[in-house]
Every structure is written in C-alpha cells, then in structure tokens.
N, C-alpha and C. Protein backbone atom coordinates (compact mmCIF):
# COMPACT_ATOMS: atom_id res chain seq x y z
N UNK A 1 -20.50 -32.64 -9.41
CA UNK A 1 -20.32 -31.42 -8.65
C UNK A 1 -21.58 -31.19 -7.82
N UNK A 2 -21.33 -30.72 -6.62
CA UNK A 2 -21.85 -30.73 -5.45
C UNK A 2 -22.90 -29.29 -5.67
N UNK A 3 -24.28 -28.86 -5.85
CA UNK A 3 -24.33 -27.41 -5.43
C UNK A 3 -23.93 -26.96 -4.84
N UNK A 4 -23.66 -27.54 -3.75
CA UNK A 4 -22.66 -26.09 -2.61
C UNK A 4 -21.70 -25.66 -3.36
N UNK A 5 -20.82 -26.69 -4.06
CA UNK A 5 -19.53 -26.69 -4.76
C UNK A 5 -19.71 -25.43 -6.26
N UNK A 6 -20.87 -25.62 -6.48
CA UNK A 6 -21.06 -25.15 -7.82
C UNK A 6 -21.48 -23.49 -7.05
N UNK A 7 -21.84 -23.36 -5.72
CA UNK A 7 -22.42 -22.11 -5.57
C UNK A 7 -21.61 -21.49 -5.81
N UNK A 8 -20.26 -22.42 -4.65
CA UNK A 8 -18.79 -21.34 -4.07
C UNK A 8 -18.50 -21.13 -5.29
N UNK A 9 -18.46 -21.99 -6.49
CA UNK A 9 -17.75 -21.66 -7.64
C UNK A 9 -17.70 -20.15 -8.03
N UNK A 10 -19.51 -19.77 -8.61
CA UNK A 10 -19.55 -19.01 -8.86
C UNK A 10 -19.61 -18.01 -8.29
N UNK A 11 -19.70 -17.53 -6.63
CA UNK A 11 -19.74 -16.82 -5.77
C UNK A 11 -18.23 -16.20 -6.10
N UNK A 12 -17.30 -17.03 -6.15
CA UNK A 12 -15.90 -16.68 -6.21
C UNK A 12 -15.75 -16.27 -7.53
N UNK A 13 -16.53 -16.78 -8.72
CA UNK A 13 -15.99 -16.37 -10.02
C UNK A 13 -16.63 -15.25 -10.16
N UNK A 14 -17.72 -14.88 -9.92
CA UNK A 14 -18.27 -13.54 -10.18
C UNK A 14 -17.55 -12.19 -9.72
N UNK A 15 -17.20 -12.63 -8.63
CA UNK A 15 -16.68 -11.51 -7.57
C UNK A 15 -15.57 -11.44 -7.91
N UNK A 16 -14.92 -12.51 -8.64
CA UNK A 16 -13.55 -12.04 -8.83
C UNK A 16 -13.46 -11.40 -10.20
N UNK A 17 -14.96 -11.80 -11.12
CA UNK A 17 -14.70 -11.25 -12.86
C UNK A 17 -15.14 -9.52 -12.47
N UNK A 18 -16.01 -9.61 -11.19
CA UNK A 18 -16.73 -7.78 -11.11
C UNK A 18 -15.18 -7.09 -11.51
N UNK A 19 -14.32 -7.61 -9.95
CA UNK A 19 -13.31 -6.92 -10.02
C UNK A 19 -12.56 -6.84 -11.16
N UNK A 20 -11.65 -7.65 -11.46
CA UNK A 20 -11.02 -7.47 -12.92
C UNK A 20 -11.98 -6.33 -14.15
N UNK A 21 -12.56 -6.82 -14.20
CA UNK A 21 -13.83 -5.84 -14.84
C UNK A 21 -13.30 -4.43 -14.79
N UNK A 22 -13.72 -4.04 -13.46
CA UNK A 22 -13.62 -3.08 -13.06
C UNK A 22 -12.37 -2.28 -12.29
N UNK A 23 -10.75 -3.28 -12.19
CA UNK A 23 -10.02 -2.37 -12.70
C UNK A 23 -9.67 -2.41 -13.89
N UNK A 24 -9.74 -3.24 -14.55
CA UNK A 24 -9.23 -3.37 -16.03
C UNK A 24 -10.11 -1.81 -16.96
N UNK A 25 -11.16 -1.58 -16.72
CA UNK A 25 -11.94 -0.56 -17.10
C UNK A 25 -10.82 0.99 -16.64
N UNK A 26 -11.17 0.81 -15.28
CA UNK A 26 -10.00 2.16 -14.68
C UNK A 26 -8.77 1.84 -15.54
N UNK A 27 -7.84 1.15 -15.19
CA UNK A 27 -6.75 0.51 -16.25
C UNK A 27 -6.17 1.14 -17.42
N UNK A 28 -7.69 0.50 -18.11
CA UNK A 28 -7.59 1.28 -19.49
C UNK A 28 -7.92 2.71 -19.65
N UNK A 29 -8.98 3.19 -18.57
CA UNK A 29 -8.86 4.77 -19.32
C UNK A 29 -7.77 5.63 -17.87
N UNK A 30 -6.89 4.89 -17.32
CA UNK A 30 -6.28 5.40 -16.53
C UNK A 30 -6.73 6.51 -15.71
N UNK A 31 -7.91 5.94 -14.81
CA UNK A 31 -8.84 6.39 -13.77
C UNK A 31 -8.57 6.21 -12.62
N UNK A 32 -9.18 6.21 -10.99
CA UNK A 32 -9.45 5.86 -10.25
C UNK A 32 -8.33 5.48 -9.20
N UNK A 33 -7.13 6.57 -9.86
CA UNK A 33 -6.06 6.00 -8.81
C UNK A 33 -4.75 5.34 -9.11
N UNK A 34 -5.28 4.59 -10.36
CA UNK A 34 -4.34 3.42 -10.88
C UNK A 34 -2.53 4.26 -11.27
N UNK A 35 -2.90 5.54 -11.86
CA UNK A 35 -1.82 6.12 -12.53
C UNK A 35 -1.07 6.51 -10.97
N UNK A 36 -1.16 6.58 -9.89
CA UNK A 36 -0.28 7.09 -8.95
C UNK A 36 0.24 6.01 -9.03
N UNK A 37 -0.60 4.52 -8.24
CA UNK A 37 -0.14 3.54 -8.02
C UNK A 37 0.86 3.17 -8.26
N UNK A 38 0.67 2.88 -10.00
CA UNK A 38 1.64 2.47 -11.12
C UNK A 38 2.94 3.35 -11.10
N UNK A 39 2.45 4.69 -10.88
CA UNK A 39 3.80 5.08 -10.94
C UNK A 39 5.20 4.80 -9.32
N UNK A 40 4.33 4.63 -8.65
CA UNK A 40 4.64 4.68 -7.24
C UNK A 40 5.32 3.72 -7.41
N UNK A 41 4.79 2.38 -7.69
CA UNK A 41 5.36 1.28 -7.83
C UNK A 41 6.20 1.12 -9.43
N UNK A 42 6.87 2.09 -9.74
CA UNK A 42 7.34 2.37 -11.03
C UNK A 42 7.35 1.37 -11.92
N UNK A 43 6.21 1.22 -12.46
CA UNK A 43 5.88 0.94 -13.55
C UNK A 43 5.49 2.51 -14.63
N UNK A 44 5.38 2.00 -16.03
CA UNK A 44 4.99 3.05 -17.26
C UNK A 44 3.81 3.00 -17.29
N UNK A 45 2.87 4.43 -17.18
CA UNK A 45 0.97 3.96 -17.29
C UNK A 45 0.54 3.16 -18.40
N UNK A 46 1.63 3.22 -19.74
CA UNK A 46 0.65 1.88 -20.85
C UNK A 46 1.12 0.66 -20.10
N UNK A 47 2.12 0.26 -19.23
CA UNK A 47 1.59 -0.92 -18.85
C UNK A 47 0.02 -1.26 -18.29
N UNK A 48 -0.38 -0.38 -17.67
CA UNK A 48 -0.90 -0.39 -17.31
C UNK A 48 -2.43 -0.67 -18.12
N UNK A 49 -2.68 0.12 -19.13
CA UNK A 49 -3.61 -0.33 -20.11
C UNK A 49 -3.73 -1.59 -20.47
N UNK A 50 -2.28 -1.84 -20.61
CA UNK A 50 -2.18 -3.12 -21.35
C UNK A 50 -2.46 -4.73 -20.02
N UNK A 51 -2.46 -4.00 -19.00
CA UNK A 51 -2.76 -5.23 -18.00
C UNK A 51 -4.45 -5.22 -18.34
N UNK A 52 -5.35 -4.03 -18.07
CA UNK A 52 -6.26 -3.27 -18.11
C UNK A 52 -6.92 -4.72 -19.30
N UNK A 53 -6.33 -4.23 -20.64
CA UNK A 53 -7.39 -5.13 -21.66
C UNK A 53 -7.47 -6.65 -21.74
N UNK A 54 -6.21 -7.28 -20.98
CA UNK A 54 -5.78 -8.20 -21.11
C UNK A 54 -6.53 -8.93 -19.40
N UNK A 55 -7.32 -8.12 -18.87
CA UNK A 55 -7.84 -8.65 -17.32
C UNK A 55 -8.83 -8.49 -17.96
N UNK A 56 -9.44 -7.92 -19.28
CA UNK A 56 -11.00 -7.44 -19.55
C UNK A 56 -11.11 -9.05 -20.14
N UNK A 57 -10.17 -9.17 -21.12
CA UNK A 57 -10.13 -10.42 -21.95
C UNK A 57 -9.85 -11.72 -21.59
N UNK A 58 -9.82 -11.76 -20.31
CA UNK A 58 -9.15 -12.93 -19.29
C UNK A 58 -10.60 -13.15 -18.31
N UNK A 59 -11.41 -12.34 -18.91
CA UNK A 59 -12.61 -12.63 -17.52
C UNK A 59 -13.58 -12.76 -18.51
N UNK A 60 -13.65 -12.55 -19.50
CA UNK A 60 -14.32 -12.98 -21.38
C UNK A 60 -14.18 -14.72 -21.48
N UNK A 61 -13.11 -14.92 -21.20
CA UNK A 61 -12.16 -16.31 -21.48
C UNK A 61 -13.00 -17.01 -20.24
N UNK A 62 -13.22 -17.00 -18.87
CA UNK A 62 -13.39 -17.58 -17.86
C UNK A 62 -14.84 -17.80 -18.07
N UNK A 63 -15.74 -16.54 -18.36
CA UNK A 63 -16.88 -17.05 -18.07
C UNK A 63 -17.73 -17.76 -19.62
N UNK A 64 -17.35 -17.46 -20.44
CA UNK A 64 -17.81 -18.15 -21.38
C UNK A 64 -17.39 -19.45 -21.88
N UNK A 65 -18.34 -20.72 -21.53
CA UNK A 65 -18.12 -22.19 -21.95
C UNK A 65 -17.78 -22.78 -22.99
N UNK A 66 -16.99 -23.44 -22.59
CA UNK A 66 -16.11 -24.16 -23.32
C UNK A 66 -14.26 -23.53 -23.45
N UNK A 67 -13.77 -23.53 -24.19
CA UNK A 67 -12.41 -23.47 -24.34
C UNK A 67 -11.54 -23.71 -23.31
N UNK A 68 -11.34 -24.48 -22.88
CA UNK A 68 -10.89 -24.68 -21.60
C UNK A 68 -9.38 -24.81 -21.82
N UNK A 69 -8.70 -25.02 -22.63
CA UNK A 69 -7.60 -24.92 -22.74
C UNK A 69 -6.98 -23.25 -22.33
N UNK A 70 -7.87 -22.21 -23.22
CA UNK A 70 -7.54 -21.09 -22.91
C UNK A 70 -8.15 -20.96 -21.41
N UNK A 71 -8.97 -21.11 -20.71
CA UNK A 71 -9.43 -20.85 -19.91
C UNK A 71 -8.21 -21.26 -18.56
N UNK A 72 -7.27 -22.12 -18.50
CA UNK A 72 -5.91 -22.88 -18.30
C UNK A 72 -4.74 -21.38 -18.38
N UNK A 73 -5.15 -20.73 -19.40
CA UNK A 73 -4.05 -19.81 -19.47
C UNK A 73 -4.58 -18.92 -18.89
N UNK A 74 -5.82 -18.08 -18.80
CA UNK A 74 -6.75 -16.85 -18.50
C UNK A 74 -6.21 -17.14 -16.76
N UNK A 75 -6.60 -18.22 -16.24
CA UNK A 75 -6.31 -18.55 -15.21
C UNK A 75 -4.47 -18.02 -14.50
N UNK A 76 -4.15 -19.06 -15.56
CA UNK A 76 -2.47 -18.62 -15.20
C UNK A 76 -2.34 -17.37 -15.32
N UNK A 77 -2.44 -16.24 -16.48
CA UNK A 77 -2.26 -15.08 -16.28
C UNK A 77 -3.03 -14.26 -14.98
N UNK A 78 -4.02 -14.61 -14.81
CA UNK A 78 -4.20 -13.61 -13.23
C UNK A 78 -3.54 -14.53 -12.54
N UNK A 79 -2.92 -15.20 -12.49
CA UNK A 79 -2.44 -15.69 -10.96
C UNK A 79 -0.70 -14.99 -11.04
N UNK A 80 -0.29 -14.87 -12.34
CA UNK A 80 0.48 -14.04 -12.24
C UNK A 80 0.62 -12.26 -12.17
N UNK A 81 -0.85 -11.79 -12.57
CA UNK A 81 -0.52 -10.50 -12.23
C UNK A 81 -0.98 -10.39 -10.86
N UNK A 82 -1.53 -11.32 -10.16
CA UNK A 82 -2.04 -11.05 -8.68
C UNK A 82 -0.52 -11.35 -7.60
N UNK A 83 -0.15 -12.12 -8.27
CA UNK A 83 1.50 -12.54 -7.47
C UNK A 83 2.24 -11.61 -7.56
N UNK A 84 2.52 -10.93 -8.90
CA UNK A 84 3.83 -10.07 -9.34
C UNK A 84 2.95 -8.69 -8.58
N UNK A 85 1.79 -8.38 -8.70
CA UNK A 85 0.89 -6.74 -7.59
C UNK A 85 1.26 -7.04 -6.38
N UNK A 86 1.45 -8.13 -5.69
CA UNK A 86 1.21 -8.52 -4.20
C UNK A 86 2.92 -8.08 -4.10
N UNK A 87 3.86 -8.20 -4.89
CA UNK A 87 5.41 -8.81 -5.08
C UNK A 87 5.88 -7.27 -5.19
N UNK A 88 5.36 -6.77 -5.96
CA UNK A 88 5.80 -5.49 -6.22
C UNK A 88 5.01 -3.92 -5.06
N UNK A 89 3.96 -4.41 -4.67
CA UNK A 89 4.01 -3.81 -3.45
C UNK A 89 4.62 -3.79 -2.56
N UNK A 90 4.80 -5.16 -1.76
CA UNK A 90 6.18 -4.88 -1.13
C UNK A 90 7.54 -4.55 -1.50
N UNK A 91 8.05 -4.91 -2.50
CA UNK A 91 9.12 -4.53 -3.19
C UNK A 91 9.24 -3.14 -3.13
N UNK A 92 8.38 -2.06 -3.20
CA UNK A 92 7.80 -0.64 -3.07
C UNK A 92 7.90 -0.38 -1.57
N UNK A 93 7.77 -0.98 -0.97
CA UNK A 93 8.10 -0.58 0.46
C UNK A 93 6.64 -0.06 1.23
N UNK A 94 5.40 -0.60 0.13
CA UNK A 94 4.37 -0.26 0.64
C UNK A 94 4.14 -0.64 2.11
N UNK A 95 3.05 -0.64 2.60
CA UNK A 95 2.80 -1.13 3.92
C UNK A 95 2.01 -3.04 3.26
N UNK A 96 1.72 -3.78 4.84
CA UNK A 96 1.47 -4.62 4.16
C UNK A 96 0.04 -4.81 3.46
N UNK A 97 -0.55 -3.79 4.55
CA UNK A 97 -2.31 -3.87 4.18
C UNK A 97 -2.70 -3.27 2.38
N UNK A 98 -1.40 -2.48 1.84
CA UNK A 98 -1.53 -2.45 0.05
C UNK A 98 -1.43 -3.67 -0.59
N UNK A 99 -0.98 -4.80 0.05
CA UNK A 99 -0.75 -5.97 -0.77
C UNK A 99 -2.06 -6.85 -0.09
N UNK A 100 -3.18 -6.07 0.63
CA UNK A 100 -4.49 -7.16 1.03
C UNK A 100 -5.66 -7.27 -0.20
N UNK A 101 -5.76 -6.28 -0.87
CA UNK A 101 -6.50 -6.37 -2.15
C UNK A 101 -5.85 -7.45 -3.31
N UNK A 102 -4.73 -7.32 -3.72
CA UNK A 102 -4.19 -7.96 -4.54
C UNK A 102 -4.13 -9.75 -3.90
N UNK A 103 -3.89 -9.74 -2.31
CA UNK A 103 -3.91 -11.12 -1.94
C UNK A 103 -5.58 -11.41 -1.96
N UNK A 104 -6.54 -11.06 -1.85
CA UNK A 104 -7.91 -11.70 -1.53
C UNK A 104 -7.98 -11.80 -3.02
N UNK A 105 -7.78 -11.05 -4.30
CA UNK A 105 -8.24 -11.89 -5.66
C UNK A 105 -7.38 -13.18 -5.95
N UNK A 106 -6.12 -12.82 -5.24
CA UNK A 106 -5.68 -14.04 -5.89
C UNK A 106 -5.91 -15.72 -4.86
N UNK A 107 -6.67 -15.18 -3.93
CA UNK A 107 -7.63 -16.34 -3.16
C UNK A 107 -8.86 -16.49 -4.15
N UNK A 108 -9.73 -16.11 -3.74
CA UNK A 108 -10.94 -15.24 -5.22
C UNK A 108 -10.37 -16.32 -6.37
N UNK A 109 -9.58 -16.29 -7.11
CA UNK A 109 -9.02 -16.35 -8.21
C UNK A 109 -8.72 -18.15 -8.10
N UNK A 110 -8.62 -18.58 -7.07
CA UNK A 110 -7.28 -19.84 -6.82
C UNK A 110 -9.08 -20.80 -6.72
N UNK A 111 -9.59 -20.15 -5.96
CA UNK A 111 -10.71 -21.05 -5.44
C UNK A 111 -11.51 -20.78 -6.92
N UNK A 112 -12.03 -19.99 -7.59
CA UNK A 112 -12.37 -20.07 -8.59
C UNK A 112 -11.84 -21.10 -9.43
N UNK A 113 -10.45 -21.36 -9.75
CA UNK A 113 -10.20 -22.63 -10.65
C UNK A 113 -10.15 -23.39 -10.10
N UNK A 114 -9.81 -23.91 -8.61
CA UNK A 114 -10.12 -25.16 -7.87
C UNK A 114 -11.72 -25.87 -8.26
N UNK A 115 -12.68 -25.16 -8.13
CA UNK A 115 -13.19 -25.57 -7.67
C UNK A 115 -14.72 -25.38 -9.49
N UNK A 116 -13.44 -25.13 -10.20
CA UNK A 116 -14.39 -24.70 -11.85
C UNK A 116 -14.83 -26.47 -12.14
N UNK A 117 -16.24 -26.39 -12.72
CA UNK A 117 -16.82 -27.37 -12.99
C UNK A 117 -15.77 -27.98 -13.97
N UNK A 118 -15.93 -29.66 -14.48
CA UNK A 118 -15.56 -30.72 -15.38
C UNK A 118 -15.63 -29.97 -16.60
N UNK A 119 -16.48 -29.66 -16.72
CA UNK A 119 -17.11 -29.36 -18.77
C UNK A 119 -15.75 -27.72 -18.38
N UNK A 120 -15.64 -27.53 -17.41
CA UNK A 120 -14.42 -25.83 -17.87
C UNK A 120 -12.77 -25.97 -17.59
N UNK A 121 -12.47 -27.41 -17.21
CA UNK A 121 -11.25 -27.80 -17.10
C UNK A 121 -10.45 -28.35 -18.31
N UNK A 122 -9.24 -28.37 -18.58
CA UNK A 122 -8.28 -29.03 -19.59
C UNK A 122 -7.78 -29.91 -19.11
N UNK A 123 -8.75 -31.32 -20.21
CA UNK A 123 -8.24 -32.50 -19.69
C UNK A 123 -6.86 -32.98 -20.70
N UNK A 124 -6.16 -34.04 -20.16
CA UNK A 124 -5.03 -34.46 -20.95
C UNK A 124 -5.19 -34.73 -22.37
N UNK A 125 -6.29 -35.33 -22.37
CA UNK A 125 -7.05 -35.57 -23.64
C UNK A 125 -7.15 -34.93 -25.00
N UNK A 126 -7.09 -33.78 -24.35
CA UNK A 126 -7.85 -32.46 -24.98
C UNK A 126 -6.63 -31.29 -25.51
N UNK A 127 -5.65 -31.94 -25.25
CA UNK A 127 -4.15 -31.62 -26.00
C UNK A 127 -4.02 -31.53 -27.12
N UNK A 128 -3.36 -30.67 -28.08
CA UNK A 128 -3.26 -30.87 -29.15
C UNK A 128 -1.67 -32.15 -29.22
N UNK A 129 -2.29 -32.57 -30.41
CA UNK A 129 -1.61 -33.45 -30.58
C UNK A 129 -1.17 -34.86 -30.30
N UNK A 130 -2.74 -35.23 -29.52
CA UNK A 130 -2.28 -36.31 -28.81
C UNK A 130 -3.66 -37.31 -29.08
C-alpha cells in the first residue's frame, strides 16, 4: 500500500466514522432533527435508536485491527443503511438535494473499504471452515 493510498484511506475512514459517530449519538438520544426526519419518512423513532447503536458499533468494528471478517459485515451494513436513507428519501418525495448527505457517506463509505489496507480485509482463507 501506497501512502497516498493509505492517506485517502484514512481521510475517508475518519470522516466517515466522525459522521456515523455523530448521528448515531443524535440517533440514540433522538436529537438534532432525526425524530422529524424519521417520522417524515415514516419510520418508528426506536428504529431509529436502534440504527443509532448499531452505526456506533459498526464504526467500533472498522477502526479497530484485526477482525476482518466482521469488519466485511460493519461494512455491508452501512452500505445498506446509506442505500435504503438515499431510497427512502426519495420514496418520501423528498427533494433530491435530502438524498446528498446520505449519497456522499455512502461514497465516504465505498472508498473507505476499497481502498482498507491487507491486514483489514477478509481473505478466503480466513473462512471458517475451510
């Protein structure tokens, strides 16, 4: 791995763990906006918690080395709550510029595992069972 490669890495992983961080924080104590949102886009506010601890625990998973298997899933799960926010804003009839936050993490997010060092990837190897 290239330093440049290793900068973008973390340039993108940081910025994308602040965020999660920090709605997952609002999230959970249902702050900052989130409860209109959610409802707007009718969802129930404990979903909302429950995205909240599970983005706290998904950015726990990413930056701490090793487990890379979970780190495989931490991954997959934001790429699905960044798809299904982007999906369900429009679905809501929002405008499109509500679905520009939810699209830049899940860029943020994509380039972050593209581009995650050897020692934080799941190799075939490294399967159970094999």
């Amino acid at each position: 791995m290239t330093k440049r490669t290793k900068i973008m890495y973390w340039i993108a992983t940081v910025w994308f763990a602040v965020a999660m961080i920090a709605s997952g924080i609002q999230q959970i104590f249902t702050i900052g906006g989130f409860v209109e949102i959610m409802q707007r886009l009718g969802f129930p506010i404990y979903f909302s918690v429950i995205l909240g601890v599970w983005k706290i625990v998904g950015v726990v998973v990413i930056l701490l080395p090793k487990f890379p298997l979970l780190k495989e899933w931490a991954y997959a799960g934001f790429f699905f709550v960044m798809s299904g926010a982007i999906v369900s804003h429009l679905a809501a009839g929002d405008k499109a510029v509500e679905s520009f936050v939810p699209m830049f993490l899940l860029v943020l997010m994509v380039v972050s595992w593209y581009l995650r060092p050897t020692n934080r990837k799941c190799s075939v190897n490294a399967l159970p069972g094999e």
